[in-house]
Protein backbone atom coordinates (compact mmCIF):
# COMPACT_ATOMS: atom_id res chain seq x y z
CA UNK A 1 -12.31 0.20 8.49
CA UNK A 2 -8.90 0.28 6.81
CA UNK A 3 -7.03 2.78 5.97
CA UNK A 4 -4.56 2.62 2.97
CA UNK A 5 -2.34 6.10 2.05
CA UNK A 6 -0.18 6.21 -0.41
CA UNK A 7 3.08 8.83 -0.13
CA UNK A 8 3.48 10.71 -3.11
CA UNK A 9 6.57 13.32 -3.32
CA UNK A 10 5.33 16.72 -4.90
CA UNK A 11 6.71 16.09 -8.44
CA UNK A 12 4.22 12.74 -7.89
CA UNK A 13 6.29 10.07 -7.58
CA UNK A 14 4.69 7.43 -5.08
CA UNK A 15 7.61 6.13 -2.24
CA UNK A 16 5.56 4.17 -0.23
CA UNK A 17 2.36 3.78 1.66
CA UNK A 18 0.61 2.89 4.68
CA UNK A 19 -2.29 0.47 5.69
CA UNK A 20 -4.06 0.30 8.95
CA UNK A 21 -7.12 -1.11 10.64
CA UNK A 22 -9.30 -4.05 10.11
CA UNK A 23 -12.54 -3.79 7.18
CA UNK A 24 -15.53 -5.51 9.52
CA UNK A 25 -16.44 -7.51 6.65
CA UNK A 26 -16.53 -10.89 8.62
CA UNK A 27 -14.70 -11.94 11.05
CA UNK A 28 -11.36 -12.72 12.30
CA UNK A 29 -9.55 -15.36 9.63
CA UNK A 30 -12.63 -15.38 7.05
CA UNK A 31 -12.66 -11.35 5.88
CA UNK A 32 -11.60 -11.53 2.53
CA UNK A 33 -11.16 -8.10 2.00
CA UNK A 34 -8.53 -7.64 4.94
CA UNK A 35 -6.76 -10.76 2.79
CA UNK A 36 -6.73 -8.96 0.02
CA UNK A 37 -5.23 -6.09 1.35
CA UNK A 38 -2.71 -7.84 3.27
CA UNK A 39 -1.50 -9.70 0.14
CA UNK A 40 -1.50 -6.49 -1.62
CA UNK A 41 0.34 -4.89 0.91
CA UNK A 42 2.85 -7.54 1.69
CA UNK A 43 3.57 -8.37 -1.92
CA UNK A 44 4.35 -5.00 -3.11
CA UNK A 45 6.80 -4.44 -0.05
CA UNK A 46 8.08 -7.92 -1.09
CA UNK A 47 8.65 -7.07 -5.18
CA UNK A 48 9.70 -3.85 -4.31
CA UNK A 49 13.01 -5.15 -2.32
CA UNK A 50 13.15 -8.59 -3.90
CA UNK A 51 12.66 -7.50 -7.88
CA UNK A 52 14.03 -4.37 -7.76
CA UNK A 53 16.59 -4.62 -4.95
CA UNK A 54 15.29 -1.38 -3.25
CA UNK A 55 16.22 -0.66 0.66
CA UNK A 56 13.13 -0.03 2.60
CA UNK A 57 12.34 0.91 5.61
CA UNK A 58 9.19 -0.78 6.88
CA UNK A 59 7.09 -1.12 10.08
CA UNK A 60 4.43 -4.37 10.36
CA UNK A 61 2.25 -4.51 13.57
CA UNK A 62 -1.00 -6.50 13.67
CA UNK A 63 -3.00 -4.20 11.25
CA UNK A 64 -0.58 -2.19 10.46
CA UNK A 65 2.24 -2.26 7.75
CA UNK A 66 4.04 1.31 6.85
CA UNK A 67 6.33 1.33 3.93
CA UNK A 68 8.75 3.72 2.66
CA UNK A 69 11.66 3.76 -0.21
CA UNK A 70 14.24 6.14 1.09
CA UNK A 71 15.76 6.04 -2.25
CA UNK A 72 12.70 7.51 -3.84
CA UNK A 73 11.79 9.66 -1.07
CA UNK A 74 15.17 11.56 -1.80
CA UNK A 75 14.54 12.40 -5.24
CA UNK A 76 15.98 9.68 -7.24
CA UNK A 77 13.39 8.46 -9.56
CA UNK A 78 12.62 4.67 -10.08
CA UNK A 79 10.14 4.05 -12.97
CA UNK A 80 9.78 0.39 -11.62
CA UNK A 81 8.63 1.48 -8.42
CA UNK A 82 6.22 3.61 -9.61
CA UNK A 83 4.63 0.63 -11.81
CA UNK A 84 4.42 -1.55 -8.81
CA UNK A 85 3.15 1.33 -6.55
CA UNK A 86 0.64 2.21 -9.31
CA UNK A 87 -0.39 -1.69 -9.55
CA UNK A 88 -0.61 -1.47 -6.02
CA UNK A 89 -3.18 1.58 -6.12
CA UNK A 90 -5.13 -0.14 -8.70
CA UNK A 91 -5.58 -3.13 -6.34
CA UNK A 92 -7.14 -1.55 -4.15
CA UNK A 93 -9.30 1.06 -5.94
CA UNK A 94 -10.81 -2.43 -7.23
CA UNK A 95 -11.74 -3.37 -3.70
CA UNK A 96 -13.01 -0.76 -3.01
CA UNK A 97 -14.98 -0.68 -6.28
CA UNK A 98 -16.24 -4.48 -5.69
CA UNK A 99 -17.16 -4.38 -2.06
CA UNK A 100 -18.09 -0.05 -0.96
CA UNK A 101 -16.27 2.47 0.63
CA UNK A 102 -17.63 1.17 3.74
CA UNK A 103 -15.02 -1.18 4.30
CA UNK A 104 -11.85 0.76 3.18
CA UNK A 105 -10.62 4.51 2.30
CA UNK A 106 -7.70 5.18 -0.04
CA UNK A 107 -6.24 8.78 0.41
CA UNK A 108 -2.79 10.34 -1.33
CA UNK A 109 -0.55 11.72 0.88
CA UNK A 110 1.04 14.63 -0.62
CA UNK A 111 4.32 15.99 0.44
């Protein structure tokens, strides 16, 4: 099963996320929803330093990317990271809408 968190500060700013584990949907190189995640996951990290020119600090192992925006993490507010965060949540609240909670859970980390 995967596991996706998202960080959230406690005024509720998102500054990054986590996702871990593999869904079980099929295996190895045909599970679409582990795809789906991954390009989720990947692109967001990806827009999020590319577009907006944010410093992150990331860790990728095999089933496993953790990202975090220092910037945003400190307090300073970034309305386009929250958009892409928020697009980000929506992505996969739609997979997990489409194929069951069986496959993935989608918490809010709250500090």
């Amino acid at each position: 099963m995967i596991q996706a968190k998202l960080f959230q500060d406690p005024e509720g700013d998102f500054y990054g996320y986590s996702v871990s584990g593999h869904a079980g949907f099929d295996e190895e190189g045909f599970d679409i929803i582990c795809s789906a995640v991954s390009v989720l996951a990947i692109n967001t990290a990806n827009a999020l330093e590319k577009l907006l020119h944010l410093d992150l600090v990331t860790d990728m192992k095999d089933g496993y990317l953790n990202v975090v925006i220092p910037s945003v993490k400190n307090g300073n507010r970034n309305k386009e990271a929250q958009l892409l965060l928020e697009t980000f949540r929506l992505g996969l609240e739609s997979i997990i809408e489409g194929y069951g909670s069986g496959y993935m859970v989608l918490s809010i980390d709250q500090n």
